[in-house]
N, C-alpha and C. Protein backbone atom coordinates (compact mmCIF):
# COMPACT_ATOMS: atom_id res chain seq x y z
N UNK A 1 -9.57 16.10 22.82
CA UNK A 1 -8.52 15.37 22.12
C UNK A 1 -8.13 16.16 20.87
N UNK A 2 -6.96 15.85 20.74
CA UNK A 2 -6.43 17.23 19.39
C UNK A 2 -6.61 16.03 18.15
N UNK A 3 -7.36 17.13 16.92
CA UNK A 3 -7.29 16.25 15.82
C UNK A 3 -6.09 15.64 15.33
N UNK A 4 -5.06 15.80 15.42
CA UNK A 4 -3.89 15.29 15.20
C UNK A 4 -3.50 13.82 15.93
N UNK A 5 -3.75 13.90 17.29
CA UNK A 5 -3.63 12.66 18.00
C UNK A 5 -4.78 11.93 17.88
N UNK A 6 -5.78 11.85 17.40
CA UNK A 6 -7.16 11.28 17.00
C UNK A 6 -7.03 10.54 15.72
N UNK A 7 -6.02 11.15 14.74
CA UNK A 7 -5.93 10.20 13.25
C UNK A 7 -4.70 9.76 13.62
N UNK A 8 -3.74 9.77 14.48
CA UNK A 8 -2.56 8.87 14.83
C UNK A 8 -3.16 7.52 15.60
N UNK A 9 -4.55 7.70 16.40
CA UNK A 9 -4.89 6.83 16.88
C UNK A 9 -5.57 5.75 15.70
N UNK A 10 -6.26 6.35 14.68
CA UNK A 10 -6.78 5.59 13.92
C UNK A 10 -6.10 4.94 13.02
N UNK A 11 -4.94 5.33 12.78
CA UNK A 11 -3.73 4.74 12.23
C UNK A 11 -3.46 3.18 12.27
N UNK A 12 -3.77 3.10 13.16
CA UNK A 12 -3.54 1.65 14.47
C UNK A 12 -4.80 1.00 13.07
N UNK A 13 -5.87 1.32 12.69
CA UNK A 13 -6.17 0.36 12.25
C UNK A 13 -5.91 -0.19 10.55
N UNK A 14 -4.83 0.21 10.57
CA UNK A 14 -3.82 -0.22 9.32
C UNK A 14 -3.95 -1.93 9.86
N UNK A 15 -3.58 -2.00 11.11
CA UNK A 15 -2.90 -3.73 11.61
C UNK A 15 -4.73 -4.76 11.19
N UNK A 16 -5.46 -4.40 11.22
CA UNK A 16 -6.30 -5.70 11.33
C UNK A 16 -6.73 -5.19 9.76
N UNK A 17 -6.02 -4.33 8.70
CA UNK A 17 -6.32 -4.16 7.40
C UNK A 17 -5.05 -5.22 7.14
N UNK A 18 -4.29 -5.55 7.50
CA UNK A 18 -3.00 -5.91 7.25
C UNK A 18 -3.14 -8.07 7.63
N UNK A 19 -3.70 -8.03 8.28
CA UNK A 19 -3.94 -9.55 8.84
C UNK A 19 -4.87 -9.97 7.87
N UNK A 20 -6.26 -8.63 7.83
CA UNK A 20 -7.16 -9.49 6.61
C UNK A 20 -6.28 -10.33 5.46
N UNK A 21 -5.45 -9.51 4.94
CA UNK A 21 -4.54 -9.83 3.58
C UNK A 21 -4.02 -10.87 3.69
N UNK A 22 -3.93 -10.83 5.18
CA UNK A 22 -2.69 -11.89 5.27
C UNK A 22 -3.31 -13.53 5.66
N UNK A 23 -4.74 -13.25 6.21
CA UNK A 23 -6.23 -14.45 5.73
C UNK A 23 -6.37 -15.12 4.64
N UNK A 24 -6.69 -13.57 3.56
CA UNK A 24 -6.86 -13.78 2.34
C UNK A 24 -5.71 -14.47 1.71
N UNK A 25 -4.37 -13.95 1.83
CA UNK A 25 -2.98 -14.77 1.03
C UNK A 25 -3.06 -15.89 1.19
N UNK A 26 -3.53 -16.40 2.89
CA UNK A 26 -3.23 -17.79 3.20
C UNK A 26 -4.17 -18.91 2.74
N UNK A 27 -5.39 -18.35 2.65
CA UNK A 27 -6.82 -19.04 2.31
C UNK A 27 -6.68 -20.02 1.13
N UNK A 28 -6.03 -19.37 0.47
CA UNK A 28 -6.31 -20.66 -0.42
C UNK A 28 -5.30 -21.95 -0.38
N UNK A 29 -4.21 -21.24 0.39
CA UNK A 29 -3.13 -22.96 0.75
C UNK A 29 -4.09 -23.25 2.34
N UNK A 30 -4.71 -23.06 3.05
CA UNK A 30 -5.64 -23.36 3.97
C UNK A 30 -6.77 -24.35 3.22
N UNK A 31 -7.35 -24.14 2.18
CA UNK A 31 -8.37 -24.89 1.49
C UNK A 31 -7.73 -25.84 0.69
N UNK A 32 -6.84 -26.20 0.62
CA UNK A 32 -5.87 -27.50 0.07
C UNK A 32 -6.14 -26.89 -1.66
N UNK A 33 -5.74 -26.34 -2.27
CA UNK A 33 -5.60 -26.11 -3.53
C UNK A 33 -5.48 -27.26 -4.39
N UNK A 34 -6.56 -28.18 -5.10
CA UNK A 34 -6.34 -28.57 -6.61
C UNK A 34 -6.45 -27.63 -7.87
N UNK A 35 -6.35 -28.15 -8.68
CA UNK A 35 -5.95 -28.09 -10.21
C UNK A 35 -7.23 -27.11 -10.81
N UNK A 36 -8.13 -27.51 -10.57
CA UNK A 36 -9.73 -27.52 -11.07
C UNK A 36 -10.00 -25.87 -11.65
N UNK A 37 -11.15 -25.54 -11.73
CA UNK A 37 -11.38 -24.14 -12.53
C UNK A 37 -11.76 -23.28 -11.19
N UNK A 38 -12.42 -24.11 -11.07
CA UNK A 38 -12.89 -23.32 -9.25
C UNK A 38 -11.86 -22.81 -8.12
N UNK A 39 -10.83 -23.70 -8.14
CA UNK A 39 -9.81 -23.47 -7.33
C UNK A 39 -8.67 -21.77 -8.18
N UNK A 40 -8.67 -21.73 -9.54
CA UNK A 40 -8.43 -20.46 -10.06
C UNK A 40 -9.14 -19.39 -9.87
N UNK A 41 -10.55 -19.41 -9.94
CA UNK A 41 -11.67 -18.52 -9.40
C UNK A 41 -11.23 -18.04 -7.96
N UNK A 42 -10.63 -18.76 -6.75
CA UNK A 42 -10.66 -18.40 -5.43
C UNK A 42 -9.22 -18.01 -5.58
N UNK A 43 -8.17 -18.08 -6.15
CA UNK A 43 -6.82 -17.74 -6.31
C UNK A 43 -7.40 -16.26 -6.76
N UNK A 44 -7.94 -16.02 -7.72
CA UNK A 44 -7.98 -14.74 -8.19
C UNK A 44 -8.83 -13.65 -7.38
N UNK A 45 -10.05 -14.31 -6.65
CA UNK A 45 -10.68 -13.79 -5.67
C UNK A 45 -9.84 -13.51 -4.30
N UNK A 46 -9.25 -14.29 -3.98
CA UNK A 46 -8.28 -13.69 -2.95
C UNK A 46 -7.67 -13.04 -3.25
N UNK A 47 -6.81 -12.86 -4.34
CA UNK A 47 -5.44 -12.31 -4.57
C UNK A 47 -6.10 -10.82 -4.67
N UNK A 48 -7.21 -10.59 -5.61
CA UNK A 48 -8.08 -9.09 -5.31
C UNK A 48 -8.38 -8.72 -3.70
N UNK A 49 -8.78 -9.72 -2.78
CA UNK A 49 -8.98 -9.37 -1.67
C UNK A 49 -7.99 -9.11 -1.18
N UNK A 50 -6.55 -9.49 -1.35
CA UNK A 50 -4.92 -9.09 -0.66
C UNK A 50 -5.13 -7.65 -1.12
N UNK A 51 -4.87 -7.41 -2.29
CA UNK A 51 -4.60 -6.14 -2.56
C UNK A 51 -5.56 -5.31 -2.02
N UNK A 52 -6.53 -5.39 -2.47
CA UNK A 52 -7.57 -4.11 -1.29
C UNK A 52 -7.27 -4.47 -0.08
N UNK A 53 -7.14 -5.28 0.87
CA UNK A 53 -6.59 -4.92 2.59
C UNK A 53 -5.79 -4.21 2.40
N UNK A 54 -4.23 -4.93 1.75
CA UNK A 54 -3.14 -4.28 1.86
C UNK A 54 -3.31 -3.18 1.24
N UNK A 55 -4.07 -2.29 0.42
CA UNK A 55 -4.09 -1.06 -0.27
C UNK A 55 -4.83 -0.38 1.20
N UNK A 56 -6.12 -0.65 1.67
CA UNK A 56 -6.32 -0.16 2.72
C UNK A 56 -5.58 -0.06 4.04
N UNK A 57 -5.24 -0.86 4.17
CA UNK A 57 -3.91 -0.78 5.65
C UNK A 57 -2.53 0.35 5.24
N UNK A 58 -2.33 0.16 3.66
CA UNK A 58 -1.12 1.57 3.77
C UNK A 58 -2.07 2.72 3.52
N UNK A 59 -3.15 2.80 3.15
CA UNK A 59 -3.91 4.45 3.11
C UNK A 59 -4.40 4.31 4.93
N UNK A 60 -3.91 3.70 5.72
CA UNK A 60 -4.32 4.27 7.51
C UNK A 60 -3.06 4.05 8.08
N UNK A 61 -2.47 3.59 7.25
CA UNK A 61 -0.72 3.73 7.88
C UNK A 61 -0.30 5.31 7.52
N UNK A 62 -0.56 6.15 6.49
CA UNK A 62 -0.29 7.41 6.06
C UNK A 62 -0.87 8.08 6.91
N UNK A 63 -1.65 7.42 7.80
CA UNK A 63 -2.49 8.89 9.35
C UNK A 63 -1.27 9.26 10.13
N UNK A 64 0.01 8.53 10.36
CA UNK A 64 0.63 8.32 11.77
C UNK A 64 1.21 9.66 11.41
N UNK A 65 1.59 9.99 12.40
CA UNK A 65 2.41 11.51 12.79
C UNK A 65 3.73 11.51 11.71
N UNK A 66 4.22 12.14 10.61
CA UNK A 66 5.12 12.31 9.89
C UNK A 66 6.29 12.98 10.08
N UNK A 67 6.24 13.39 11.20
CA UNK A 67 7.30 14.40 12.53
C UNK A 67 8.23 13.94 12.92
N UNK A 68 7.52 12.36 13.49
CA UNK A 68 8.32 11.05 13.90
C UNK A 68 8.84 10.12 12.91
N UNK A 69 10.13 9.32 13.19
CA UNK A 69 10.81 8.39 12.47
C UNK A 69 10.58 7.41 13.03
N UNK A 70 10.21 6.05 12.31
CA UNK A 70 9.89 4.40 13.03
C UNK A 70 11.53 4.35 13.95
N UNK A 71 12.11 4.24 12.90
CA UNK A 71 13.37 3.71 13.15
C UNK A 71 14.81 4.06 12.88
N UNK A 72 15.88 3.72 13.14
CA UNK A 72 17.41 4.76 12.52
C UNK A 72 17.40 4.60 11.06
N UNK A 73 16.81 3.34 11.00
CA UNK A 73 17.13 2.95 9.27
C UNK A 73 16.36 4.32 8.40
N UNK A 74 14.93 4.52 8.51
CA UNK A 74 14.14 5.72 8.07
C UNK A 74 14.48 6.82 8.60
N UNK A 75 15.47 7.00 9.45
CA UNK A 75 16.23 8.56 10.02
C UNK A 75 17.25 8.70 9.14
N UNK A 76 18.46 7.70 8.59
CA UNK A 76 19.43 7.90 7.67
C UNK A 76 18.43 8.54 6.35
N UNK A 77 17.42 7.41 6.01
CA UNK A 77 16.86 8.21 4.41
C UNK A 77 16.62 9.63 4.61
N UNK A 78 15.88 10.01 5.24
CA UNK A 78 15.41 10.94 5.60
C UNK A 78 15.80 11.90 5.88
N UNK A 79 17.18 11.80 6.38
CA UNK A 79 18.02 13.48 7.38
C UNK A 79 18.91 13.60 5.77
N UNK A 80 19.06 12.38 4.89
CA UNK A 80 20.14 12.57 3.74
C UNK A 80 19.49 13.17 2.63
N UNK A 81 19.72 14.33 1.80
CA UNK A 81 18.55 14.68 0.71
C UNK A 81 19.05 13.87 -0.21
N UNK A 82 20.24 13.66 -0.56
CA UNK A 82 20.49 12.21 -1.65
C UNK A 82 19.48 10.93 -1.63
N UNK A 83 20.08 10.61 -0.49
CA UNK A 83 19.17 9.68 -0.13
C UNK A 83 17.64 9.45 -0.52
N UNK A 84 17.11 10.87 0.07
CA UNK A 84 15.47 10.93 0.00
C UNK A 84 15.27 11.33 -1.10
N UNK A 85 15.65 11.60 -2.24
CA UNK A 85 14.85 12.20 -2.82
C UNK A 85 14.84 10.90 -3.82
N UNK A 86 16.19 9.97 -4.31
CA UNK A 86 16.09 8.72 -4.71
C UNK A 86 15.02 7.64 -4.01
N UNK A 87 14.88 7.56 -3.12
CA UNK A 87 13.86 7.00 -2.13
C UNK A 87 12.39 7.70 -2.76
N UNK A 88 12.01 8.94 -2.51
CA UNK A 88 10.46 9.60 -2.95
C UNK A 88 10.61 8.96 -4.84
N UNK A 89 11.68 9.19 -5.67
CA UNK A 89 11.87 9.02 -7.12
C UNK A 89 11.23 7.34 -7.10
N UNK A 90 11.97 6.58 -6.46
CA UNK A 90 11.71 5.36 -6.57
C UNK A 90 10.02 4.96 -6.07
N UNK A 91 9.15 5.45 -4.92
CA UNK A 91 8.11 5.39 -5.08
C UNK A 91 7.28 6.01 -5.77
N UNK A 92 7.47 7.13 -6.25
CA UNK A 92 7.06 7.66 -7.51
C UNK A 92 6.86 6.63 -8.46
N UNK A 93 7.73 6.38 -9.23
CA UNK A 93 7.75 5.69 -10.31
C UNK A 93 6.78 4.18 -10.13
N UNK A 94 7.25 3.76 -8.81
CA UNK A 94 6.12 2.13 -8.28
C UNK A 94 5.03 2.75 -8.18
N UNK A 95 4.60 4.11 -7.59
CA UNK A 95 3.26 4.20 -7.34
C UNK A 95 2.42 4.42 -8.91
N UNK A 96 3.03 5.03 -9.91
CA UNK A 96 2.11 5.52 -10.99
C UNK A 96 2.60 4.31 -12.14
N UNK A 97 3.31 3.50 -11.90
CA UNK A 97 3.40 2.14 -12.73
C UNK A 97 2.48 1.23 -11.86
N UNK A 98 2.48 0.95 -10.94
CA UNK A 98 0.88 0.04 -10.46
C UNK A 98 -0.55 0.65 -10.86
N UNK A 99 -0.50 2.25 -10.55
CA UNK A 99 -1.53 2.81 -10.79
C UNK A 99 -2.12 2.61 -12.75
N UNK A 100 -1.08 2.98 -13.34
CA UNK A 100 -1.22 3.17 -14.84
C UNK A 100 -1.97 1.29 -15.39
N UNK A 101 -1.25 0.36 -14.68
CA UNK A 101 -0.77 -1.22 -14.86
C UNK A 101 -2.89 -1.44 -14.67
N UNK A 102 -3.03 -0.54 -12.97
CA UNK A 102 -4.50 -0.94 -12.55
C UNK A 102 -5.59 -0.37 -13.70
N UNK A 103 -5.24 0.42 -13.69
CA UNK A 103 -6.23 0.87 -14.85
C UNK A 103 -6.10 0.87 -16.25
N UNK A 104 -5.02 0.53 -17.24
CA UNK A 104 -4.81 0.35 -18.16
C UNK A 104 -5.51 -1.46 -18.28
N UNK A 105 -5.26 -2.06 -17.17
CA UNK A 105 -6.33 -3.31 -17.17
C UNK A 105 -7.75 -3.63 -17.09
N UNK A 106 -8.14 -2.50 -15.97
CA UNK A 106 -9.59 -2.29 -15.79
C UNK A 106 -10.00 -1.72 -17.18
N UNK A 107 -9.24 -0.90 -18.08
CA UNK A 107 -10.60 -0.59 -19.16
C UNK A 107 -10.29 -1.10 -20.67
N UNK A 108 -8.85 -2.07 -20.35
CA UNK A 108 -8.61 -3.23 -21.76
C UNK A 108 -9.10 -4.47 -21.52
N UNK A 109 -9.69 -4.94 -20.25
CA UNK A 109 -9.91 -6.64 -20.54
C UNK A 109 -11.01 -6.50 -20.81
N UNK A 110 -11.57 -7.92 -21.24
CA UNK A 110 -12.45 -8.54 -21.18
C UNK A 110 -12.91 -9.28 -20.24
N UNK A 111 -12.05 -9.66 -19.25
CA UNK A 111 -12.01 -10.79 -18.10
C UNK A 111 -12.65 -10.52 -17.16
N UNK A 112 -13.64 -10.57 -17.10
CA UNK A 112 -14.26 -10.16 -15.66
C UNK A 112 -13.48 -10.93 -14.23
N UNK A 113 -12.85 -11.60 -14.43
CA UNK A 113 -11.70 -12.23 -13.34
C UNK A 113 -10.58 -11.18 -13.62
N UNK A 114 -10.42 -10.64 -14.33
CA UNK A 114 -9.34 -9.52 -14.49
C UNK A 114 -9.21 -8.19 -14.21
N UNK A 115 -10.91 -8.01 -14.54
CA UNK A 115 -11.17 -6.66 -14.55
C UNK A 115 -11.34 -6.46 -12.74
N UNK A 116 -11.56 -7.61 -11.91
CA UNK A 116 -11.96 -7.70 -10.52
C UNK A 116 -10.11 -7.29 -10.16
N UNK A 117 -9.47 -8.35 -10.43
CA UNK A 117 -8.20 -7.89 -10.05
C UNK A 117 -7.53 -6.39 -10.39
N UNK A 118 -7.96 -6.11 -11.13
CA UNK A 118 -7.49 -4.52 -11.92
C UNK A 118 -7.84 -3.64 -10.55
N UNK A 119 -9.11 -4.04 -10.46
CA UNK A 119 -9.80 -3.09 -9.34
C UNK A 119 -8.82 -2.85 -7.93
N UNK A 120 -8.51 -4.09 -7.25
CA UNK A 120 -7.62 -4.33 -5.98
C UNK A 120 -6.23 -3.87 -6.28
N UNK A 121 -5.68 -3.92 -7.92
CA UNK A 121 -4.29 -3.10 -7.99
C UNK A 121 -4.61 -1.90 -8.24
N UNK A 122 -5.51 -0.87 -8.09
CA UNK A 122 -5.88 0.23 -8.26
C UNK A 122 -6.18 1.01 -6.70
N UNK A 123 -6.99 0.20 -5.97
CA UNK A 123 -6.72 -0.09 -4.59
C UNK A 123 -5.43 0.34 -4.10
N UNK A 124 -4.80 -0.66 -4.19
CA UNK A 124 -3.08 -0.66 -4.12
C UNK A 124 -3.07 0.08 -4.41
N UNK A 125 -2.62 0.61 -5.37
CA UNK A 125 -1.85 1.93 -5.92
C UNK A 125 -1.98 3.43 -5.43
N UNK A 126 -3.78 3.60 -5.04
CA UNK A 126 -4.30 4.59 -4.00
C UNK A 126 -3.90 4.72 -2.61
N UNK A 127 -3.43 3.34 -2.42
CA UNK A 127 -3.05 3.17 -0.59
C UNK A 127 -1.31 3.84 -0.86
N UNK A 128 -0.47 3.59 -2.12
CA UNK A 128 0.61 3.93 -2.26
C UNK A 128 0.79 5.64 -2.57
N UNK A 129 -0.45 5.73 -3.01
CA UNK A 129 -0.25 7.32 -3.10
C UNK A 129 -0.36 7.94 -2.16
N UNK A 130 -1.10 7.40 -1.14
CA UNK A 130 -1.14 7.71 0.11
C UNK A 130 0.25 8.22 1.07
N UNK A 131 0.82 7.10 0.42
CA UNK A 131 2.28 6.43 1.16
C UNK A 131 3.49 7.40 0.37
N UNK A 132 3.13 7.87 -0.36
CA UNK A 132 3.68 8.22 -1.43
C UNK A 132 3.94 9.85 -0.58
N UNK A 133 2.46 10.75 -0.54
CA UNK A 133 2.28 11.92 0.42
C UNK A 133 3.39 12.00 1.73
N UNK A 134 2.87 10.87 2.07
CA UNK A 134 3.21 11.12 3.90
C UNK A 134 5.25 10.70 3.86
N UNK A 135 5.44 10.19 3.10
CA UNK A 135 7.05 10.18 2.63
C UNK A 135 7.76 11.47 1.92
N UNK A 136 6.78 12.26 1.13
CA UNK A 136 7.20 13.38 1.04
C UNK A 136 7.53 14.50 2.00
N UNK A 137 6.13 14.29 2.71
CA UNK A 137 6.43 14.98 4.22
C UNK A 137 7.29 14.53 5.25
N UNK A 138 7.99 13.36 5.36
CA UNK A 138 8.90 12.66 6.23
C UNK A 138 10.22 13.52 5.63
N UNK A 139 10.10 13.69 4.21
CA UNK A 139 11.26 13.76 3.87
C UNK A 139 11.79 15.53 3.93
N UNK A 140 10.33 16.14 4.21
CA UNK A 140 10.76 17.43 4.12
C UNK A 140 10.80 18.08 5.71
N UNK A 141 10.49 17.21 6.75
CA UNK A 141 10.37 17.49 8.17
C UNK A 141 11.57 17.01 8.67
N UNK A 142 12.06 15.91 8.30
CA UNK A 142 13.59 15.07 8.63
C UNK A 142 14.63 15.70 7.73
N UNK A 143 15.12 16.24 6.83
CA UNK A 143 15.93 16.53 5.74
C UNK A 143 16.73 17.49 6.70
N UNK A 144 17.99 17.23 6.50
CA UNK A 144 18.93 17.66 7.41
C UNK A 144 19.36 19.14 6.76
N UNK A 145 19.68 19.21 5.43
CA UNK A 145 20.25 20.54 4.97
C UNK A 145 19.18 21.63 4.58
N UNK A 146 17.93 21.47 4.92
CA UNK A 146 16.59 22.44 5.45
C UNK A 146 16.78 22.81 6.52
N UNK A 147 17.04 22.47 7.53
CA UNK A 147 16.82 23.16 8.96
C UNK A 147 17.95 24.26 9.21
């Protein structure tokens, strides 16, 4: 098996990183949410558990083959260098403003409920840099006035 088609296969497990989150999001309207202190404790405990799935499901979504386009919509960004390079600018800027946001929290709170969440938007932000890579390479394999 060629290493190439071996991390496209593992790719695939972006989807059950992606459902965890989507457990975790639901869990706490599943447990009937009151008011109470405890019920904030599991809001904040999940909401850290969303972000690490979803940070892990886009760092195994960045395995898939970057050669290929999902769809026409990501073939227009992509074949246009206008287009793409506003597109890479714009995750740029989301990826190192979550990143800066995760860690400028992790080493100013006090909150140990905060400092837990800091952690899962730092998460995030690693799965976006991820995302961040493999869009650069979409954009330099698809870019129409290169070839």
């Amino acid at each position: 098996m060629k290493v190439k088609l071996f991390f496209h296969y593992i790719s695939y497990l972006q989807y059950p990183f992606i459902f965890g989150a989507c457990y975790f999001m639901f869990l706490p309207y599943l447990n009937s949410i009151d008011k109470s202190e405890e019920s904030l404790d599991m809001i904040f405990k999940n909401l850290n558990n969303v972000l690490v799935f979803i940070g892990l499901g886009i760092s195994f979504s960045t395995l898939q083959d970057t050669t290929k386009t999902q769809n026409q919509f990501s073939r227009r960004i992509w074949e246009n260098p206008v287009k793409g390079k506003v597109v890479l600018l714009l995750f740029s800027l989301f990826t190192f403003f979550i990143l800066g946001c995760g860690m400028y929290a992790y080493f100013s709170t006090e909150n140990p409920q905060l400092e837990e969440l800091s952690f899962g938007i730092i998460v995030f932000g690693i799965g976006f840099l991820g995302l961040l890579k493999s869009a650069i390479e979409m954009f330099e394999n698809h870019r129409l006035d290169k070839k």
